[in-house]
C-alpha atoms as a PDB file:
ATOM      1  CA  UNK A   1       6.320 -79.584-159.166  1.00  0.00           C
ATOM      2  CA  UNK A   2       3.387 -81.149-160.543  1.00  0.00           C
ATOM      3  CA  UNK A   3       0.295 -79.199-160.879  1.00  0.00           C
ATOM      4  CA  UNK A   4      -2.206 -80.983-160.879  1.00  0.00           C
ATOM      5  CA  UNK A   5      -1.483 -84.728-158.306  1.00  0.00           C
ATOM      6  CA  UNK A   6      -4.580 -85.995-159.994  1.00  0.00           C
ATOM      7  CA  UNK A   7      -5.119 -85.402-163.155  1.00  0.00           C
ATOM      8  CA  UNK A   8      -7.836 -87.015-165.324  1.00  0.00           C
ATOM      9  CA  UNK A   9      -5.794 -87.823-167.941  1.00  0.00           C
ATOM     10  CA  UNK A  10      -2.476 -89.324-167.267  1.00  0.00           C
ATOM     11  CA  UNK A  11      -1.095 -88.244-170.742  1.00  0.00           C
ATOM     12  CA  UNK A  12      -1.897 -84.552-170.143  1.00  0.00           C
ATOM     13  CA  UNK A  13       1.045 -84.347-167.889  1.00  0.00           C
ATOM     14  CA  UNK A  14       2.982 -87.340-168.597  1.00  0.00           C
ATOM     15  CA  UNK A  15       6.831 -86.141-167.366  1.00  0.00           C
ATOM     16  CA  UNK A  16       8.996 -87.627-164.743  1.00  0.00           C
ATOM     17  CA  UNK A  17       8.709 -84.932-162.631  1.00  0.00           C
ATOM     18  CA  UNK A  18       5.271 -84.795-162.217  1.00  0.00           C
ATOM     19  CA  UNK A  19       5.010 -88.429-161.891  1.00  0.00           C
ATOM     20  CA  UNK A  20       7.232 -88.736-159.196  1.00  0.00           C
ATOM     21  CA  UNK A  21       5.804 -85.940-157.213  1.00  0.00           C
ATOM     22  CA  UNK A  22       2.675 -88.191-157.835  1.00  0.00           C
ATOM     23  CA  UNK A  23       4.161 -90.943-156.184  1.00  0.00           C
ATOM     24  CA  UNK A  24       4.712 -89.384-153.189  1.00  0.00           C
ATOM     25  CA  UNK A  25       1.166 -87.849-153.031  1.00  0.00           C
ATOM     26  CA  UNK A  26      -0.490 -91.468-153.442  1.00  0.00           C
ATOM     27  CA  UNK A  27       2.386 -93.318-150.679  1.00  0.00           C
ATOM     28  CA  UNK A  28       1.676 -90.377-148.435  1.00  0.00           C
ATOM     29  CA  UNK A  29      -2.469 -90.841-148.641  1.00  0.00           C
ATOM     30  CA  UNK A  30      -1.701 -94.492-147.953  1.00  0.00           C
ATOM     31  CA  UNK A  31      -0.259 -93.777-144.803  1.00  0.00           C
ATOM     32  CA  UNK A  32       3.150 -94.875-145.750  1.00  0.00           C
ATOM     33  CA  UNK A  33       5.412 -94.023-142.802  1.00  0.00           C
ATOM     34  CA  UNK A  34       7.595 -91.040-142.404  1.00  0.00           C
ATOM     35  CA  UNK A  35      10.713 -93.040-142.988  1.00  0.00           C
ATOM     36  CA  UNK A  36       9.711 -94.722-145.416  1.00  0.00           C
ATOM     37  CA  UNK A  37       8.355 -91.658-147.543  1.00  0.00           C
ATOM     38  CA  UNK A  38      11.569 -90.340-146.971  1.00  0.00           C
ATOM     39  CA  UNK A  39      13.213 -93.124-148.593  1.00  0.00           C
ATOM     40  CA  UNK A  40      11.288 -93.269-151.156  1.00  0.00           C
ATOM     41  CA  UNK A  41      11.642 -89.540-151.793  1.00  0.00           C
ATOM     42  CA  UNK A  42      15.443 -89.967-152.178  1.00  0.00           C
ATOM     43  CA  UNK A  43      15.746 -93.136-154.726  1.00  0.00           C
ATOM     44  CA  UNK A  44      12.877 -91.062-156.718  1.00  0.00           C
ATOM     45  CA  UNK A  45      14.592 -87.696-156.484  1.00  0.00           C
ATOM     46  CA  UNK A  46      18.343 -89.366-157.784  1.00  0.00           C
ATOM     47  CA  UNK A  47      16.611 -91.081-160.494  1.00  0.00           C
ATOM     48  CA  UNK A  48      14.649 -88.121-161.766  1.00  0.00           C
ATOM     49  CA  UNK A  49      18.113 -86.138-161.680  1.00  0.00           C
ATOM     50  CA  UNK A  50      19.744 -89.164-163.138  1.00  0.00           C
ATOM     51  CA  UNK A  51      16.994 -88.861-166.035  1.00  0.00           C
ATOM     52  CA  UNK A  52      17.624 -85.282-166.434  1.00  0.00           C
ATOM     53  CA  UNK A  53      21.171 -85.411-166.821  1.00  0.00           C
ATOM     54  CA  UNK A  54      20.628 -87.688-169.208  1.00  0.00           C
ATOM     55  CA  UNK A  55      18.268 -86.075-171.639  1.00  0.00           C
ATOM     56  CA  UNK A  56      15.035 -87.696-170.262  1.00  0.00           C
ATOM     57  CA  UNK A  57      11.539 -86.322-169.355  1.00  0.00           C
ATOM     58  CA  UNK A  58       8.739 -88.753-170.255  1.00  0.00           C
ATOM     59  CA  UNK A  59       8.914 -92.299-169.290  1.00  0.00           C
ATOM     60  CA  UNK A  60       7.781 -92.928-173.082  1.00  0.00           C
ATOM     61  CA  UNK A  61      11.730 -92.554-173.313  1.00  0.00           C
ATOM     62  CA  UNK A  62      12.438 -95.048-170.615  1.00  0.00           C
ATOM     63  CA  UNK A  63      14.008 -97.850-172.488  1.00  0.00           C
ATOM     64  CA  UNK A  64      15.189-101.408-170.344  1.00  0.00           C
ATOM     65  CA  UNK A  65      19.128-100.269-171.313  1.00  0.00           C
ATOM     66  CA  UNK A  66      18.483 -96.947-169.845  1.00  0.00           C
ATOM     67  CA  UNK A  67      17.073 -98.735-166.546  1.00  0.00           C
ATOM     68  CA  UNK A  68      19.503-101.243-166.428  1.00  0.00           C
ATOM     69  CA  UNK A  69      22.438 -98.556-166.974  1.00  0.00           C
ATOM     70  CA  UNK A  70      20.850 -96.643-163.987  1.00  0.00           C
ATOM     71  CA  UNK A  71      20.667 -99.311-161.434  1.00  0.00           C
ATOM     72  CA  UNK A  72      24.150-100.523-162.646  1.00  0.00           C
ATOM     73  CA  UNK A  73      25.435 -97.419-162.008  1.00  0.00           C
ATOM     74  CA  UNK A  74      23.459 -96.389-159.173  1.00  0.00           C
ATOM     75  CA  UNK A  75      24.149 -99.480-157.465  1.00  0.00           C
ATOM     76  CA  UNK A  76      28.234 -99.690-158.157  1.00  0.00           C
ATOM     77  CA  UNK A  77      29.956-100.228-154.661  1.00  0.00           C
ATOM     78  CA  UNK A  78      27.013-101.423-152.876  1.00  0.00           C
ATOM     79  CA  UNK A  79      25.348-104.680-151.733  1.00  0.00           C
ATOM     80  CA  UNK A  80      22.548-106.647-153.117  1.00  0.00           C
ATOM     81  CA  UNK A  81      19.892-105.140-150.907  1.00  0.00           C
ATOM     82  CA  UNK A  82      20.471-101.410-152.262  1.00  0.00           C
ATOM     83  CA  UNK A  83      19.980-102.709-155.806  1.00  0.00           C
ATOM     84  CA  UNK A  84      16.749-104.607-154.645  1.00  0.00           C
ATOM     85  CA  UNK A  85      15.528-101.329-153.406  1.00  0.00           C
ATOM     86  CA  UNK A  86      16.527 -99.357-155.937  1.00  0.00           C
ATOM     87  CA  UNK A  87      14.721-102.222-158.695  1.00  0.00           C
END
C-alpha cells in the first residue's frame, strides 16, 4: 500500500500501486458512493495485476499499445458499456 496518500512530490512515489491506492483515497474524500468505490476498486485492482503480470510498475512505462492491449483483452466477450467503463 501506499505510504504516504499525499505526497508532495508526485515523483517520489510514482508506482502503480501507490497511485491507485491514491485514487481511491481522493474518490472516497469526494464522497463517491459505496458502490461506486467498489467498482472502481475492482477495474483498478485487475489493471494493476494486469500491469504486474506484465512487467509494469510506473506509468512512465504505460505506452498507448500496452493500454489498448489491456482493454482489448480485458474487454473480450463483453459489451460496449464494459469497455466504456473500463476506458
Amino acid at each position: 500500500m501506499c505510504e504516504q496518500l499525499y505526497p508532495e512530490n508526485l515523483l517520489e512515489k510514482n508506482d502503480i500501486d501507490c497511485l491507485i491506492q491514491r485514487c481511491l483515497k481522493m474518490e472516497q474524500d469526494r464522497k463517491l458512493s459505496a458502490n461506486s468505490i467498489k467498482e472502481l476498486k475492482r477495474y483498478l485492482m485487475e489493471f494493476g495485476k494486469y500491469c504486474k503480470v506484465n512487467g509494469i510498475s510506473s506509468p512512465t512505462q504505460l505506452t498507448p499499445d500496452f493500454l489498448r492491449e489491456y482493454t482489448e483483452n480485458r474487454c473480450i466477450n463483453t459489451g460496449p458499456n464494459l469497455k466504456k467503463a473500463v476506458v
